[in-house]
Protein backbone atom coordinates (compact mmCIF):
# COMPACT_ATOMS: atom_id res chain seq x y z
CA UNK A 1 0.00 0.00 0.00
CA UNK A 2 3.07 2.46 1.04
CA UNK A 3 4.46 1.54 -2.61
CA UNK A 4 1.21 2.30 -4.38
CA UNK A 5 0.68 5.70 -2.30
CA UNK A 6 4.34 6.92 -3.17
CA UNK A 7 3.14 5.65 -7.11
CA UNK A 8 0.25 7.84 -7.33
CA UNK A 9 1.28 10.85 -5.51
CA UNK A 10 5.18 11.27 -7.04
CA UNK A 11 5.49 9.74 -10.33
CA UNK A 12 4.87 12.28 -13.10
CA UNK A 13 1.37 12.15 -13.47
CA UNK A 14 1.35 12.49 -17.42
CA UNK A 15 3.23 9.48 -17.61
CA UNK A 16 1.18 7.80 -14.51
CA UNK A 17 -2.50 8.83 -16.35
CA UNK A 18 -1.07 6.70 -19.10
CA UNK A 19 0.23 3.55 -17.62
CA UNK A 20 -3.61 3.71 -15.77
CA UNK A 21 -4.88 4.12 -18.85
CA UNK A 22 -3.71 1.67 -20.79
CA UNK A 23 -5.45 -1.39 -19.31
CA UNK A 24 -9.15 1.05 -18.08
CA UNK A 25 -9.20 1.79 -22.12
CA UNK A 26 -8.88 -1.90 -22.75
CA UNK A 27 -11.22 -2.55 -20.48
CA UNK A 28 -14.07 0.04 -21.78
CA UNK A 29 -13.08 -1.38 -25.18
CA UNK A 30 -13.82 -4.82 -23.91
CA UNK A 31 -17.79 -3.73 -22.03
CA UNK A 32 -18.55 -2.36 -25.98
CA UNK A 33 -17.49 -5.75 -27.86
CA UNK A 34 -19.68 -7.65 -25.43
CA UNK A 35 -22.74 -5.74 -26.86
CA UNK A 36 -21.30 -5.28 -30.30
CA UNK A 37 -20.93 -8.96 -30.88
CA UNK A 38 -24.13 -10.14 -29.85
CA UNK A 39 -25.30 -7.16 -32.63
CA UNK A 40 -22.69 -8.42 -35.60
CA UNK A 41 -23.97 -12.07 -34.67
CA UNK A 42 -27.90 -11.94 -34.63
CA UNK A 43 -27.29 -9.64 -37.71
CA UNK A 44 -27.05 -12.60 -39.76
CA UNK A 45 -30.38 -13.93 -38.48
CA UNK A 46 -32.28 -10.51 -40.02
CA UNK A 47 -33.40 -7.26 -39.68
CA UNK A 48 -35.94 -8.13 -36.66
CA UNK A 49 -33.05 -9.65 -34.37
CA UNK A 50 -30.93 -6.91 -34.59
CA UNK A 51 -34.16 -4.66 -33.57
CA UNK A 52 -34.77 -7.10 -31.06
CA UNK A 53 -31.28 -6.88 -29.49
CA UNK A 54 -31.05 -2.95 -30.15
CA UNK A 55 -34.11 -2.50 -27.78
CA UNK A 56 -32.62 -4.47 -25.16
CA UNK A 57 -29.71 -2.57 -25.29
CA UNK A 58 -31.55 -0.38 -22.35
CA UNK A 59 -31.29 -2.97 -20.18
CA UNK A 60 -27.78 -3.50 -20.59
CA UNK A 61 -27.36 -0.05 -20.13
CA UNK A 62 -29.23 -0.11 -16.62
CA UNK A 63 -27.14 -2.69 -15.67
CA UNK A 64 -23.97 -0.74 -16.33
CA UNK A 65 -25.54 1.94 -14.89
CA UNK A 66 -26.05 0.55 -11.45
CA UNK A 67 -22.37 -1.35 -11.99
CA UNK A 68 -21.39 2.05 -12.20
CA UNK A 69 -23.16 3.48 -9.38
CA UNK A 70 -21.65 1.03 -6.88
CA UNK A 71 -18.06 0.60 -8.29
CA UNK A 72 -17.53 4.50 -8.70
CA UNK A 73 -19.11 5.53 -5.79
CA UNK A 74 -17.22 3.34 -3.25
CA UNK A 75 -14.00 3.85 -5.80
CA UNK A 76 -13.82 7.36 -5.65
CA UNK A 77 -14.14 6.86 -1.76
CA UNK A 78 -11.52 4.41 -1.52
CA UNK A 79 -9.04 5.95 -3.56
CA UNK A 80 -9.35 9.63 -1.68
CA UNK A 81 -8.99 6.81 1.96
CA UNK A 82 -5.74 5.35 -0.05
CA UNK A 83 -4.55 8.83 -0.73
CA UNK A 84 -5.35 9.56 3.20
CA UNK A 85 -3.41 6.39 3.60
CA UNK A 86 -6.89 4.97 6.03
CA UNK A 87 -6.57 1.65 4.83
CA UNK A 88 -8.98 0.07 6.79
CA UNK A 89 -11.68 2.58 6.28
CA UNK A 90 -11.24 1.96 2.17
CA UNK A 91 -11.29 -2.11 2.52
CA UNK A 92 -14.75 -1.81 4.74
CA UNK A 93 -16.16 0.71 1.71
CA UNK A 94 -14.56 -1.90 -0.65
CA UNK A 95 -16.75 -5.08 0.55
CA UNK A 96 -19.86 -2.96 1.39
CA UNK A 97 -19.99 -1.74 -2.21
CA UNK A 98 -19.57 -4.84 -3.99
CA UNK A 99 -22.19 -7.46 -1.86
CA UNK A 100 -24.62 -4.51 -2.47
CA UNK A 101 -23.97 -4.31 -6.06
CA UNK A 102 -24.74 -8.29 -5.87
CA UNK A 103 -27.76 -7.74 -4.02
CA UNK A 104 -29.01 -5.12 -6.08
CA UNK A 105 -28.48 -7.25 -9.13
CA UNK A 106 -30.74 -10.02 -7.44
CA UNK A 107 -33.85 -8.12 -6.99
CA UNK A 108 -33.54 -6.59 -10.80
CA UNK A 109 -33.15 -10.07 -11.61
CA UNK A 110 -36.64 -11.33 -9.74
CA UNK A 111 -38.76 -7.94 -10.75
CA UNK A 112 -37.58 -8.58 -14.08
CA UNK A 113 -38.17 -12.54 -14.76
CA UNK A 114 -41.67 -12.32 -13.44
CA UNK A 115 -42.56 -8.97 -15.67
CA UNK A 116 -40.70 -10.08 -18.22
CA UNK A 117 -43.28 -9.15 -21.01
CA UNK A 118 -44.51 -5.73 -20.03
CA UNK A 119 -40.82 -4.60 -19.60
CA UNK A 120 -40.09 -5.70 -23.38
CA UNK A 121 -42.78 -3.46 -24.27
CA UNK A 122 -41.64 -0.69 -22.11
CA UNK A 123 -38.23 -0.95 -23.67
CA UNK A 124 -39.99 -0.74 -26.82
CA UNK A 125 -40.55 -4.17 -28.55
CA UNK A 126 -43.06 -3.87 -31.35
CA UNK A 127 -45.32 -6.81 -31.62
CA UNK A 128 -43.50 -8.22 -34.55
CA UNK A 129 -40.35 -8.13 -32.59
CA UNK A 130 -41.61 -9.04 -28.85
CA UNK A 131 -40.92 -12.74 -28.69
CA UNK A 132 -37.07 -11.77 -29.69
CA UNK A 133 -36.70 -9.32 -27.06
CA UNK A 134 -38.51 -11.87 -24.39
CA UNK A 135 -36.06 -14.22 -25.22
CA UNK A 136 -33.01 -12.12 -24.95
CA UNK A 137 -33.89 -10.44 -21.82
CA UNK A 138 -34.55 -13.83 -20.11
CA UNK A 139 -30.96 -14.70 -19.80
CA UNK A 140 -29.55 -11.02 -19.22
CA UNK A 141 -32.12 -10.46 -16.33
CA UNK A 142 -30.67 -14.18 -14.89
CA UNK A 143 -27.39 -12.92 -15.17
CA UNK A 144 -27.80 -9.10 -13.88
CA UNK A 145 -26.35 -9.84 -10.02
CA UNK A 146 -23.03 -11.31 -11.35
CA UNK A 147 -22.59 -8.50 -14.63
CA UNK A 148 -23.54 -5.71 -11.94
CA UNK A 149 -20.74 -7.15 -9.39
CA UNK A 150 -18.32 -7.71 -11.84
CA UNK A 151 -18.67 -3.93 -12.89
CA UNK A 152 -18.48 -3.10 -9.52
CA UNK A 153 -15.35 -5.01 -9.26
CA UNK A 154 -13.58 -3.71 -12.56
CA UNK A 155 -13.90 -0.30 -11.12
CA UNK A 156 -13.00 -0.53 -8.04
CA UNK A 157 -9.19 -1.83 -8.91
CA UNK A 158 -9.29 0.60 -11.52
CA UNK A 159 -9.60 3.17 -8.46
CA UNK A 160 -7.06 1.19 -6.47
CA UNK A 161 -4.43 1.86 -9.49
CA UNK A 162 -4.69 -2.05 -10.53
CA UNK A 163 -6.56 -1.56 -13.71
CA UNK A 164 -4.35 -4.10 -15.07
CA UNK A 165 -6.11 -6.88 -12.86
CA UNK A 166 -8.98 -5.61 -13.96
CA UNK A 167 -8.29 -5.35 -17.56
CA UNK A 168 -7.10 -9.87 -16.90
CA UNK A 169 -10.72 -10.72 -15.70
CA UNK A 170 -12.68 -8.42 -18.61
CA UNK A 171 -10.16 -9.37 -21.58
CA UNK A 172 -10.79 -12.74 -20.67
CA UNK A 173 -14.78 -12.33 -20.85
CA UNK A 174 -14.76 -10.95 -23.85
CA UNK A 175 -13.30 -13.08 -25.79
CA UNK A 176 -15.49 -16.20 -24.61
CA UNK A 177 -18.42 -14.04 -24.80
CA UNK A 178 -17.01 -13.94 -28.95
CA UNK A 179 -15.90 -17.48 -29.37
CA UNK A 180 -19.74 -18.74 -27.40
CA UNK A 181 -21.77 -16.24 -29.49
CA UNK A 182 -21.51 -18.00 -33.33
CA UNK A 183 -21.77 -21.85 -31.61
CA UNK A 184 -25.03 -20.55 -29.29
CA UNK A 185 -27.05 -18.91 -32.55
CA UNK A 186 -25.60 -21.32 -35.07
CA UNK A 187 -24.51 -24.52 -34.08
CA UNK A 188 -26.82 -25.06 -30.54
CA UNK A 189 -29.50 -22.90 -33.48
CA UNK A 190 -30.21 -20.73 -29.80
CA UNK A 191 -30.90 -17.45 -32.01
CA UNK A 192 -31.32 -14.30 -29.99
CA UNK A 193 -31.48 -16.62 -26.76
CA UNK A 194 -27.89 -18.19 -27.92
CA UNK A 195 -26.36 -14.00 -27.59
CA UNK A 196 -27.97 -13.82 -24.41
CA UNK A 197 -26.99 -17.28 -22.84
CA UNK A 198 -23.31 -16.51 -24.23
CA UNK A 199 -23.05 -12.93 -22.69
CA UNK A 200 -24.22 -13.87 -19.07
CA UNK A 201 -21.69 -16.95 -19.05
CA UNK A 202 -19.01 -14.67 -20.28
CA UNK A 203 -19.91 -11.82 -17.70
CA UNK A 204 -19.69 -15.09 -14.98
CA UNK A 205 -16.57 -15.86 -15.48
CA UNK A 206 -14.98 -12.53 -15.66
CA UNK A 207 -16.82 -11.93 -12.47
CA UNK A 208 -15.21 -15.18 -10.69
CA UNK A 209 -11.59 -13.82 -12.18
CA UNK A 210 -12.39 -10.40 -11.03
CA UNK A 211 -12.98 -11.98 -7.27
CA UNK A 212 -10.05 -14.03 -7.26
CA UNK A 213 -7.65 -11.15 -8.56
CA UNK A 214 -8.66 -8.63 -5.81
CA UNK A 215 -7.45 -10.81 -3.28
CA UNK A 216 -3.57 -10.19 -5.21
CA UNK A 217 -0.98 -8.23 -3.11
CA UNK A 218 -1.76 -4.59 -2.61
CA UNK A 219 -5.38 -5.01 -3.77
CA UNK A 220 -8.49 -4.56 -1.14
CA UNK A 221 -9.48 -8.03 -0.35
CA UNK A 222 -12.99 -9.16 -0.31
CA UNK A 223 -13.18 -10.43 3.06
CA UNK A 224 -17.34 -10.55 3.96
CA UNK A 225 -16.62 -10.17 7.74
CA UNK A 226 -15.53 -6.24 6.70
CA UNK A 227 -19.14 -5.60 5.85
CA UNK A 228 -20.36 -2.40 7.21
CA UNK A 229 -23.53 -1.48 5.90
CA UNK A 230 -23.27 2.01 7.76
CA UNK A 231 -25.54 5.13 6.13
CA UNK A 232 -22.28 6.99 6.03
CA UNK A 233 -20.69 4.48 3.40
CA UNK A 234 -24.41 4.48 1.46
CA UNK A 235 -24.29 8.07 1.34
CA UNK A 236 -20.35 8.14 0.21
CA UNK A 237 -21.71 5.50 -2.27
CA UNK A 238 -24.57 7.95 -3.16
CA UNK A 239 -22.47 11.04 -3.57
CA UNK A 240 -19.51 9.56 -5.58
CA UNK A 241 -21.89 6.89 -7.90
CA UNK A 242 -24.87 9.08 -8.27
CA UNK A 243 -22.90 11.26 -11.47
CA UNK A 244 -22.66 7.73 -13.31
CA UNK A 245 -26.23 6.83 -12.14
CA UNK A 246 -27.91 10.05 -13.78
CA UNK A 247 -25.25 9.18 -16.74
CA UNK A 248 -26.21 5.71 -17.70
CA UNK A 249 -29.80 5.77 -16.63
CA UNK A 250 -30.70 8.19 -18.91
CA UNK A 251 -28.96 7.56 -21.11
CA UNK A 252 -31.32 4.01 -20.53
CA UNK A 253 -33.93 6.22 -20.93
CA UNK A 254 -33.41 8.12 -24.02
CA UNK A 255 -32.29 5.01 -25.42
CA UNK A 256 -36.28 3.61 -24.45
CA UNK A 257 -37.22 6.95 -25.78
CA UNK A 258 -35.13 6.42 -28.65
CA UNK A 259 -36.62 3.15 -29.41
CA UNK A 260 -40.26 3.75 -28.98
CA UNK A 261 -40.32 7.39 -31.36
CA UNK A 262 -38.16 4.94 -34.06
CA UNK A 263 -40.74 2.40 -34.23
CA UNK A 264 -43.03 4.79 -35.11
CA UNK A 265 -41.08 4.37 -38.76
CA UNK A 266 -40.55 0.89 -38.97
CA UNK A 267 -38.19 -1.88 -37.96
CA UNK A 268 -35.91 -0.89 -40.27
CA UNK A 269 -35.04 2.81 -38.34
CA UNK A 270 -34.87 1.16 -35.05
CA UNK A 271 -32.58 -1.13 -35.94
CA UNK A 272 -30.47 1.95 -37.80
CA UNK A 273 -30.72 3.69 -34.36
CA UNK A 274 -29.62 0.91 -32.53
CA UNK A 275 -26.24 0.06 -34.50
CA UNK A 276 -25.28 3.31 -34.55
CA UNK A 277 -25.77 3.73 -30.72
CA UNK A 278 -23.86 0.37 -30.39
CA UNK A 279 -21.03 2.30 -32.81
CA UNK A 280 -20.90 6.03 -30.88
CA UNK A 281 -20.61 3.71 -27.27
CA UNK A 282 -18.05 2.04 -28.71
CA UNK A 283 -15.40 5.02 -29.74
CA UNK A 284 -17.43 6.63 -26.22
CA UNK A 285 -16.37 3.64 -24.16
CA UNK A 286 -12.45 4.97 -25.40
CA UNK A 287 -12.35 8.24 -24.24
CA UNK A 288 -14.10 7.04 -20.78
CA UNK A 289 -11.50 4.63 -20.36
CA UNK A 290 -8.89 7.40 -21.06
CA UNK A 291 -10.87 9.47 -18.27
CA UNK A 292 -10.84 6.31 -15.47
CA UNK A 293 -6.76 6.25 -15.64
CA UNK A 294 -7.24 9.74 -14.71
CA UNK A 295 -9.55 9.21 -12.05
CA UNK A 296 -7.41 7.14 -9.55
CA UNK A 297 -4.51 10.36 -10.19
CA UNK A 298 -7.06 12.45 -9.63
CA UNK A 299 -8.70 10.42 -6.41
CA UNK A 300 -5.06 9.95 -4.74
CA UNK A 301 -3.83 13.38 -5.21
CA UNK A 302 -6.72 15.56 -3.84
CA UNK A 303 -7.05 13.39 -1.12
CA UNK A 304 -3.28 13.93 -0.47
CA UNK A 305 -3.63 17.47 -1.16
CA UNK A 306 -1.73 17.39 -4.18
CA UNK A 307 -3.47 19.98 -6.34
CA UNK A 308 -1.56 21.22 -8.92
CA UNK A 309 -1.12 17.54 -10.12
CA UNK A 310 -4.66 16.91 -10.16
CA UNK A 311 -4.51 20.15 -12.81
CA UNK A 312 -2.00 19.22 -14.88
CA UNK A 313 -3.66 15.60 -15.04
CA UNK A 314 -6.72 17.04 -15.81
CA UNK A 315 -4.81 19.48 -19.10
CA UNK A 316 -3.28 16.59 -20.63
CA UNK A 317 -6.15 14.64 -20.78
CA UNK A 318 -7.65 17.18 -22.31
CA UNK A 319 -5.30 18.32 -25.07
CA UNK A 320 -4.48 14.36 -25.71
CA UNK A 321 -8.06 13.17 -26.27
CA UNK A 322 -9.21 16.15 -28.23
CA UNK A 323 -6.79 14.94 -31.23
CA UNK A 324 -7.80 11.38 -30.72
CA UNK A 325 -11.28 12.19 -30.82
CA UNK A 326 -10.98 14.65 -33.95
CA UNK A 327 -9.30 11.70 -35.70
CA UNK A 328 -12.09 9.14 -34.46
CA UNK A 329 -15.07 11.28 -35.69
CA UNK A 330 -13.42 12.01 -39.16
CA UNK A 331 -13.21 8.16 -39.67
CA UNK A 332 -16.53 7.94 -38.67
CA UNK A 333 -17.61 10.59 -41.20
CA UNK A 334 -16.35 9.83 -44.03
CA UNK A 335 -16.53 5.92 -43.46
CA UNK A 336 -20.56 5.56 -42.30
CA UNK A 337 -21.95 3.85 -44.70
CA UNK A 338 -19.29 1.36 -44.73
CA UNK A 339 -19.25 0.79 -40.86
CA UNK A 340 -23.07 0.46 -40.94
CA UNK A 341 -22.95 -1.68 -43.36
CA UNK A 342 -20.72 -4.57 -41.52
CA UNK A 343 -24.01 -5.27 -39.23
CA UNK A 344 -26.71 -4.80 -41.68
CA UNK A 345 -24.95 -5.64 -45.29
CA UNK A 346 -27.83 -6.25 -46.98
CA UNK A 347 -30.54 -3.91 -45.86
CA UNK A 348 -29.94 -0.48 -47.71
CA UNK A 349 -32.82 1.45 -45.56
CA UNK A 350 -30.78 0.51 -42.30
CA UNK A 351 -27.58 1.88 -43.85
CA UNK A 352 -28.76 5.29 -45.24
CA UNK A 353 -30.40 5.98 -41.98
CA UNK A 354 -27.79 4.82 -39.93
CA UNK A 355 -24.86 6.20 -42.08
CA UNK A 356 -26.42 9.56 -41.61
CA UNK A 357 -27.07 9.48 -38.13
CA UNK A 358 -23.59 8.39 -37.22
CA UNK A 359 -22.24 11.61 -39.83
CA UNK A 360 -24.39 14.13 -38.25
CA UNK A 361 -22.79 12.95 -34.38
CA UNK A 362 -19.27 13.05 -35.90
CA UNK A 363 -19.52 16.62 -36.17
CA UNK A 364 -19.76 16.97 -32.52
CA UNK A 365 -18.18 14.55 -30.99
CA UNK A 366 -14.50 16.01 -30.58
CA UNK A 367 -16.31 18.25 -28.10
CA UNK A 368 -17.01 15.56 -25.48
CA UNK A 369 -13.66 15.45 -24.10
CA UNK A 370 -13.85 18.35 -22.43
CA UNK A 371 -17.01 17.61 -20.89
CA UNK A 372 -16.38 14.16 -19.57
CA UNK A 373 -13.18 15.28 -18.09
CA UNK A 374 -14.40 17.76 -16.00
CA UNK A 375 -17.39 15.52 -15.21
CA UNK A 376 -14.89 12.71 -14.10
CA UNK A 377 -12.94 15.46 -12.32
CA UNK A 378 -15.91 16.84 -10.66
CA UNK A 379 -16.88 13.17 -9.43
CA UNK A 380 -13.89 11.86 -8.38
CA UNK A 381 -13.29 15.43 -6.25
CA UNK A 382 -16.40 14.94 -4.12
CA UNK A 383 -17.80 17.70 -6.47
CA UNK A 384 -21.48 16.02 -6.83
CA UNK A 385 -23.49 18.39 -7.53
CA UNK A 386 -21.92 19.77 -10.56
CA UNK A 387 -20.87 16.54 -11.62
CA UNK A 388 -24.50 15.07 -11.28
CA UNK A 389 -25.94 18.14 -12.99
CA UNK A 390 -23.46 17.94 -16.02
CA UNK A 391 -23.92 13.74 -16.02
CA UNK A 392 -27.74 14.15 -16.45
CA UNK A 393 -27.33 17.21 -18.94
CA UNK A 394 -26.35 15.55 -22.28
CA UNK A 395 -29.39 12.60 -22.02
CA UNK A 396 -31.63 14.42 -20.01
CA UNK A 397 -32.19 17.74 -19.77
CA UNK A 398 -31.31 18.27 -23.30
CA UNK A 399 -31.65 14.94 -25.72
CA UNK A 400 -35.45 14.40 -24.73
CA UNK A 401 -36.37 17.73 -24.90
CA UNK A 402 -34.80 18.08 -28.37
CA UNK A 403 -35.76 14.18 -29.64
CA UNK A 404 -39.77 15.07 -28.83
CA UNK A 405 -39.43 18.45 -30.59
CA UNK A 406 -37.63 17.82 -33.41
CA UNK A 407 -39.10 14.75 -34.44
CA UNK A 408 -42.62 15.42 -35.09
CA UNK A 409 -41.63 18.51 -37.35
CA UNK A 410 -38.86 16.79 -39.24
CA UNK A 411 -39.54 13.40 -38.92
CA UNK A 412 -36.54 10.39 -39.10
CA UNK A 413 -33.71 13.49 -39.68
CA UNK A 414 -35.62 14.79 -36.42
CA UNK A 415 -34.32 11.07 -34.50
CA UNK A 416 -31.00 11.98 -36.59
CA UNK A 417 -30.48 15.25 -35.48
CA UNK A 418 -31.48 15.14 -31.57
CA UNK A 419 -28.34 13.61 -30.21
CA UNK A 420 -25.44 16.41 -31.80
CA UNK A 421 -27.78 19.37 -30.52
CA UNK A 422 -27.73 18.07 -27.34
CA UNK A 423 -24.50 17.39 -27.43
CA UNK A 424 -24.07 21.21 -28.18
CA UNK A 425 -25.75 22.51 -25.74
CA UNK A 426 -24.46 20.44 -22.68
CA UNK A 427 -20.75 21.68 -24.05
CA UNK A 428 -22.21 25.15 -23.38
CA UNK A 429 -23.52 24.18 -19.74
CA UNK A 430 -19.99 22.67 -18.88
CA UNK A 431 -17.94 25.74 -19.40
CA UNK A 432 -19.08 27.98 -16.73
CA UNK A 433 -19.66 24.95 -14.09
CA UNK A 434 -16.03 24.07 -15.32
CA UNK A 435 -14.40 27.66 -14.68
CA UNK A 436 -15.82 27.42 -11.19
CA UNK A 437 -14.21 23.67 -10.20
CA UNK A 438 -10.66 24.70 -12.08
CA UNK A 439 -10.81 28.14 -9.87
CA UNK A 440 -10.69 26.34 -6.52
CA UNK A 441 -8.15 24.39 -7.23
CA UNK A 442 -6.13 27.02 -8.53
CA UNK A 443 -6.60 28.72 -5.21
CA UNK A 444 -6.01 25.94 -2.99
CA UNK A 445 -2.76 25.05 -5.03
């Protein structure tokens, strides 16, 4: 522990945010292929599975989202306790976190096997897609307490510094999760159910990895008897997960949102929508990875009261993923059609919706790097106001808004257009909450 607290607080931290970030980018990689895979896969079955597997793509999201909750709320609390070097009060948040993460994933999984039906209509199943989605979500809701724990998990090494142990269990997920997929829907002739059974089994065993890796040297171990369910760690949990909460659940619910306006215009759209949201997460996933080698710098220093590191982390991520993301959304530009086209080949409605959906978010996506950093920063710096506000800005207080106003007028370039205004606007809320953050640490530094 001595070793990793010298680590974080005196290496040079552009060098440190790099080595964290390596194996958290891998890792965020790894979360998208699991989705994309089962969306390549069923898109050999037809149009209707890919719908199918599009609209459950909000439950996968809600699962992430309460991963999230739990693994970056107690994170960010045990890396600013690691920084404080109060060991013992980090490995009580540690197991707290993760058996409620578990529990939390086994009531979703009850409420969700016995409504089963209704919920695939919530998440916006048309009739001619329903049984799909019932099958699909069958298996994911059976697997929910395991995939939430295991994202609890993943993050919080990642927040201890040892992404790289976290990066071992995910890595080796994924690729079962790809190798299971093709014999499930092919061979076992599972369809939809075969993506399903294959992603759960995968998410098991990166969950059992995950388990057995935290209990290497330096790492927190899992030890039950540290339970403490204590309101104070509940409402650390709530302050430092509650940013990725408002994040991922709606983005859940624009994705629902999303779903139920596309139907409106066929099977065709929604599926259209739902690769290219499967795309954007994907090239997303990278620049949040980038951001969580950043947060355990970040979390160490402030809590050692090393401020002007936590700046000059903060700059170069910044400056570094605004060129990666310029070269990322010019790809994606001037390539659409083509990366459309590997999940839907044959279906030429699905590409030019698609290809112009993905075009029009191109032109704003270099902008997001500067907004998640300072929403990472403001998390990870007990900052949750700001950071809750700006995580519930881009989905919620502006996509909706936009998605229900734009669409009746303009119709499908309506659906098309709703996600780079929003994306706008929430760059415009950022900057002044942003000035504000950066000003007190420039006068506590």
């Amino acid at each position: 522990m001595d070793k990793k607290y010298a680590l974080m607080t005196e290496a040079p931290v552009e060098r440190l945010v790099c080595r964290m970030a390596v194996p958290t980018i891998s890792i965020m990689l790894i979360s998208a292929l699991y989705n994309m895979a089962d969306t390549y896969f069923v898109g050999w079955i037809g149009t209707g599975a890919t719908a199918a597997v599009g609209v459950s793509f909000s439950l996968m999201t809600m699962i992430q989202a309460m991963g999230f909750f739990f693994g970056h709320g107690s994170g960010n609390y045990i890396s600013r306790q690691m920084g404080a070097q109060n060991w013992e009060s980090a490995s009580a948040m540690a197991v707290t976190g993760f058996l409620s993460s578990v529990s939390i994933g086994i009531l979703m999984a009850v409420f969700g096997l016995i409504y089963l039906g209704p919920i695939a209509s919530f998440l916006g199943a048309t009739e001619t897609i329903l049984s799909d989605t019932c099958d699909y979500l069958f298996y994911i809701f059976i697997g929910a307490p395991w995939m939430i724990g295991s994202l609890s998990l993943n993050n919080m090494l990642r927040f201890q510094g040892s992404a790289n142990y976290g990066m071992i269990g995910m890595i080796s997920g994924a690729v079962l999760n790809i190798a299971l997929d093709p014999l499930f829907i092919f061979v076992f002739g599972m369809g939809v159910s075969g993506a399903a059974l294959a992603t759960i089994i995968s998410q098991l065993v990166s969950c059992g990895l995950l388990l057995m890796v935290s209990s290497f040297k330096g790492n927190i171990r899992m030890n039950v008897s540290k339970f403490s369910p204590r309101i104070t760690f509940y409402k650390e949990i709530t302050r430092g997960g509650l940013p990725s909460l408002l994040r991922q659940g709606f983005a859940t619910i624009a994705a629902i949102c999303m779903n139920h306006v596309a139907g409106g215009y066929g099977v065709a759209v929604i599926a259209a929508v739902s690769i290219v949201q499967r795309v954007t997460i994907f090239a997303n996933y990278a620049l949040i990875g980038f951001g969580q080698g950043f947060q355990p710098v970040c979390g160490f220093n402030y809590g050692a009261g090393h401020y002007d590191r936590v700046k000059r982390a903060f700059w170069f991520c910044v400056r570094t993923s605004s060129v990666v993301l310029l070269g990322l959304a010019a790809a994606g530009y001037f390539f659409a059609p083509q990366i459309i086209a590997v999940f839907r080949r044959d279906d030429l409605d699905v590409i030019r919706v698609g290809a112009l959906a993905l075009q029009l978010q191109c032109l704003t996506y270099p902008f997001m790097s500067w907004v998640i950093f300072n929403n990472m920063m403001m998390q990870t710096i007990d900052k949750a106001f700001e950071a809750s506000l700006l995580a519930f800005a881009r989905q919620g207080l502006f996509l909706l808004p936009v998605l229900f106003t734009l669409t009746p007028w303009l119709g499908v370039f309506g659906i098309q257009l709703s996600q780079p205004i929003s994306d706008i606007a929430t760059l415009l809320l950022s900057i002044p909450l942003s000035i504000k953050v950066l000003k007190e640490l420039n006068d506590r530094a």
